[in-house]
Each structure stands twice: as structure tokens, then as C-alpha cells.
Protein backbone atom coordinates (compact mmCIF):
# COMPACT_ATOMS: atom_id res chain seq x y z
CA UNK A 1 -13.36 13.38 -34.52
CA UNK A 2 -12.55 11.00 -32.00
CA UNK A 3 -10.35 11.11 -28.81
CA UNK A 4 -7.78 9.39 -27.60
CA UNK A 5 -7.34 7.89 -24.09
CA UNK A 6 -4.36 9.95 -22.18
CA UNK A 7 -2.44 7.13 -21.51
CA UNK A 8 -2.93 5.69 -25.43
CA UNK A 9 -2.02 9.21 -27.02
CA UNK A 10 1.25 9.74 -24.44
CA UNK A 11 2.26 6.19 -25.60
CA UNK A 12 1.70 7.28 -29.42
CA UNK A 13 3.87 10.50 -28.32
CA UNK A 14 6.93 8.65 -26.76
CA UNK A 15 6.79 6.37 -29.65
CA UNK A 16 6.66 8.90 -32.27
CA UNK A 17 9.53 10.94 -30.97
CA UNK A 18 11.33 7.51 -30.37
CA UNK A 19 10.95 6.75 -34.50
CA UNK A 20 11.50 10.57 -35.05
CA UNK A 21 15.08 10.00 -33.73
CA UNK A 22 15.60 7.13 -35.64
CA UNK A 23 14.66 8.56 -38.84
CA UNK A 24 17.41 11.80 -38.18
CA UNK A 25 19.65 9.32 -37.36
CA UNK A 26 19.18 7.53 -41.23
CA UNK A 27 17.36 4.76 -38.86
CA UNK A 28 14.52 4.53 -41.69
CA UNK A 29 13.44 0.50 -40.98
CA UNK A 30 13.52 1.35 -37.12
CA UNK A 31 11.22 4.57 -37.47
CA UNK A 32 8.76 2.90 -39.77
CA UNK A 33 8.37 0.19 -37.41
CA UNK A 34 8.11 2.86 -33.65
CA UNK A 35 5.60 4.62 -36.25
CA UNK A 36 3.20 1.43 -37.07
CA UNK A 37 3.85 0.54 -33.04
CA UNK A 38 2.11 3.95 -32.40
CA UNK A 39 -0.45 3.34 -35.21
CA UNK A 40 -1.48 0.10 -33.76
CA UNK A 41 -2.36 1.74 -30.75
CA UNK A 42 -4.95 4.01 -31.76
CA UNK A 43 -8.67 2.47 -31.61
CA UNK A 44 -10.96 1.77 -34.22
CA UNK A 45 -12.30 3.50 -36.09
CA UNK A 46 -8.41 4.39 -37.28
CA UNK A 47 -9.62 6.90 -39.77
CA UNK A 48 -11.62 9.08 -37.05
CA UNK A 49 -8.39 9.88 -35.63
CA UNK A 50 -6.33 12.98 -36.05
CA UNK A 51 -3.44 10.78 -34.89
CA UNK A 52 -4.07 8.43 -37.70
CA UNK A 53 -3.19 11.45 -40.03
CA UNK A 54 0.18 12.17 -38.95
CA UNK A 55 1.20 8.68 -38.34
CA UNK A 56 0.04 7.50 -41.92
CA UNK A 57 1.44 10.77 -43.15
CA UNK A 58 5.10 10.38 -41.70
CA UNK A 59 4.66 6.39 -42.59
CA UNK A 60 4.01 7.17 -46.34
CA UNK A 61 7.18 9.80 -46.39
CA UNK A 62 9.47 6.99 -44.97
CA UNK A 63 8.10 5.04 -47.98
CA UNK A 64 8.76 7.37 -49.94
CA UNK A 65 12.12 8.08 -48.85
CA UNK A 66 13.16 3.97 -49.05
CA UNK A 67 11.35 4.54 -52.77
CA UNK A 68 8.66 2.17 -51.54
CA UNK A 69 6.25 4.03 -53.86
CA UNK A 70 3.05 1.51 -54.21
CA UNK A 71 3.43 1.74 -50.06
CA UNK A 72 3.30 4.97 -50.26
CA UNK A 73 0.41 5.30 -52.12
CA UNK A 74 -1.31 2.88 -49.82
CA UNK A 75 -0.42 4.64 -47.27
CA UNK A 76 -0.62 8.54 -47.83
CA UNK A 77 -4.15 7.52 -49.43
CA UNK A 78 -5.02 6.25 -46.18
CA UNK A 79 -4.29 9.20 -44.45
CA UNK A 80 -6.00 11.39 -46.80
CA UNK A 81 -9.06 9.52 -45.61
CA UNK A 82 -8.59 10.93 -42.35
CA UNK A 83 -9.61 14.08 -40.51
CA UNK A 84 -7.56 17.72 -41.72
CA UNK A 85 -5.67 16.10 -44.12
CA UNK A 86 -7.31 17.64 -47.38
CA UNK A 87 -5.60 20.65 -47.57
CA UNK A 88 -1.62 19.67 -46.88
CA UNK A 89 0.06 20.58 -49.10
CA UNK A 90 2.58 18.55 -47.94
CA UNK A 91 0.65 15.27 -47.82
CA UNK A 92 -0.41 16.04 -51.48
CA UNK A 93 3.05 16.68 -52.56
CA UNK A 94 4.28 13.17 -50.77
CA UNK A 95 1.30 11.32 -52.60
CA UNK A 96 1.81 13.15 -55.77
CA UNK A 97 5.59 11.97 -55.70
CA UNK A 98 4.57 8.61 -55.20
CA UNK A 99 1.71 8.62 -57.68
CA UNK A 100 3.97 9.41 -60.17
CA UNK A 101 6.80 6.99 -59.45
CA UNK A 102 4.22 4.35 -59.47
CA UNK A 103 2.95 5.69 -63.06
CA UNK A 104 -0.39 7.19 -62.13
CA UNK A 105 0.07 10.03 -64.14
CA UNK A 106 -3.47 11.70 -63.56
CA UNK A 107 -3.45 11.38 -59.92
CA UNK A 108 -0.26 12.70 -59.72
CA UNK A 109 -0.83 15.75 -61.49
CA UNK A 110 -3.81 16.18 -59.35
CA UNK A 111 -1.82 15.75 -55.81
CA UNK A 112 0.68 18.00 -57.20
CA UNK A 113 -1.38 20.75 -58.52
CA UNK A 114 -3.26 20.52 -55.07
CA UNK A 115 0.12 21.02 -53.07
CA UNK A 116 1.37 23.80 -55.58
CA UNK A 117 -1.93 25.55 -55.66
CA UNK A 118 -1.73 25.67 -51.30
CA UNK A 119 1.82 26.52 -51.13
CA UNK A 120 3.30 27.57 -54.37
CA UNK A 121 6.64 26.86 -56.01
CA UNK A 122 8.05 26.95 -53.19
CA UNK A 123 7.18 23.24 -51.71
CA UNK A 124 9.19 21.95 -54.63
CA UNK A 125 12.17 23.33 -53.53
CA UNK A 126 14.33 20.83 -51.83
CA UNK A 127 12.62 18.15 -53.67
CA UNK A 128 13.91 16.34 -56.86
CA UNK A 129 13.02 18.89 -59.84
CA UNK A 130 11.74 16.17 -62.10
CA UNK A 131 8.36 16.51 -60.17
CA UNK A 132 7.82 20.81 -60.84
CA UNK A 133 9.29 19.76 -64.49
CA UNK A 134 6.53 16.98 -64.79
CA UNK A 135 3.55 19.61 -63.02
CA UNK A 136 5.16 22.72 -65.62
CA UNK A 137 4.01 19.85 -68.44
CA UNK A 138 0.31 19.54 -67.07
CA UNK A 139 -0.54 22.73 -65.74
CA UNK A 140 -0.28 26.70 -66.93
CA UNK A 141 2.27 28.14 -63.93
CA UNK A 142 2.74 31.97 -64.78
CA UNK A 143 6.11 33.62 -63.40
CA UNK A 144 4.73 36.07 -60.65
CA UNK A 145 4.08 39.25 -62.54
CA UNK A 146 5.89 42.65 -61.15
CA UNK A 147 4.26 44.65 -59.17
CA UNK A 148 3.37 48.27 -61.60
CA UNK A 149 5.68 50.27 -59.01
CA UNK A 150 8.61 47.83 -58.81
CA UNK A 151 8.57 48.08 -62.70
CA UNK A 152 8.50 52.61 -62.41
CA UNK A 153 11.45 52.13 -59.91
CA UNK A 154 13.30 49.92 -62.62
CA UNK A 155 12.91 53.09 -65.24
């Protein structure tokens, strides 16, 4: 994995927070841009950086938020290329979403049975339920089973 430069990665910081304000403030178009701004600043290779993760990450949900779906894809695709992001759930779930709205239905169940497997139900919840109603067509999800002494206490 490569470092950043101090002075690069505080830059990156002040402009993350800077488009992280913007986007709680419904200021999608001015996040994106304080996002790619930080982006730009980390050195090649872009895909050796930890940075690049969480940048391209938070870049692909604003895509998916403005239902800029093929972006999305581009974009959360590129960050799964970088380093630790295998494994969240929540980047799977984001390119799952946009998978699907783009029509790549076998991808999509495959990003969303990743992030369901890692978290569970539970990831779906404040999201639109057409995705869990799409992943409930393509994969076997059992209802947690009781436990044997919650079901004695029941009698």
C-alpha cells in the first residue's frame, strides 16, 4: 500500500470534509466535485491508495444517489480495485444497487449476496426494498431459526 505525503493527505482531508458538508446539506454536484478535487490529488498509482477507496467509494454513492447508475458502476468498480475494499459490505451493496439499475442482473446478485452474506438483512434496511425483494428471488435467505430455549420459554 502506498503513502501519502502529509501535506497531500491533509489537503484530501479538508477537502473531503468540505464535500461531506455539502452532501448533508443536499449539495450533491458540489460534493462530487470537492470529492474528485481530493481524488486528483492522490499520486499514481491511484489504485495503491487506501484513499482512493473511500474517495471512489463516497463518489460512486453520490452517483448513486443522483441515479447516475452506469457512473456508479464505473466508479464503485474502481474502488473495488483498490486496497480493503473486498469485504464492505457497504461498497458491495452500493455496486450491487447500481448493477442492477443498470440491468446487470448477475453482478448484482453477486454484490448483493456479498454485502448480505457480511452484514445480514440488516444493510437493507433503510434502503429501497426492491433490492432484498430482487436478492430473496436469487438466493435461499432462511428466517433466523429460534434458539431451542427461547422456544421451552414460549411453552
Amino acid at each position: 500500500m502506498k503513502e501519502l505525503n502529509e501535506d497531500i493527505y491533509f489537503t484530501i482531508l479538508q477537502l473531503s470534509k468540505a464535500a461531506d458538508n455539502h452532501l448533508e446539506n443536499g449539495e450533491k454536484s458540489a460534493a462530487l466535485l470537492k470529492y474528485w478535487n481530493a481524488y486528483d490529488l492522490i499520486p499514481e498509482p491511484k489504485k495503491d491508495s487506501e484513499t482512493s477507496t473511500w474517495l471512489l467509494t463516497a463518489i460512486g454513492n453520490i452517483n448513486f444517489l443522483n441515479e447516475d447508475y452506469k457512473a456508479g458502476v464505473a466508479n464503485l468498480t474502481s474502488a473495488m480495485r483498490c486496497p480493503d475494499a473486498v469485504g464492505n459490505a457497504f461498497m458491495h451493496l452500493r455496486l450491487g444497487q447500481c448493477q442492477l439499475e443498470v440491468g446487470n442482473l448477475r453482478r448484482a446478485e453477486n454484490e448483493l449476496a456479498r454485502a448480505y452474506t457480511i452484514e445480514g438483512k440488516s444493510i437493507f434496511k433503510k434502503e429501497d426494498k426492491k433490492y432484498f425483494e430482487f436478492l430473496k428471488t436469487k438466493i435461499d435467505i432462511q428466517p433466523k431459526k429460534k434458539k431451542w430455549w427461547k422456544l421451552l420459554k414460549s411453552e
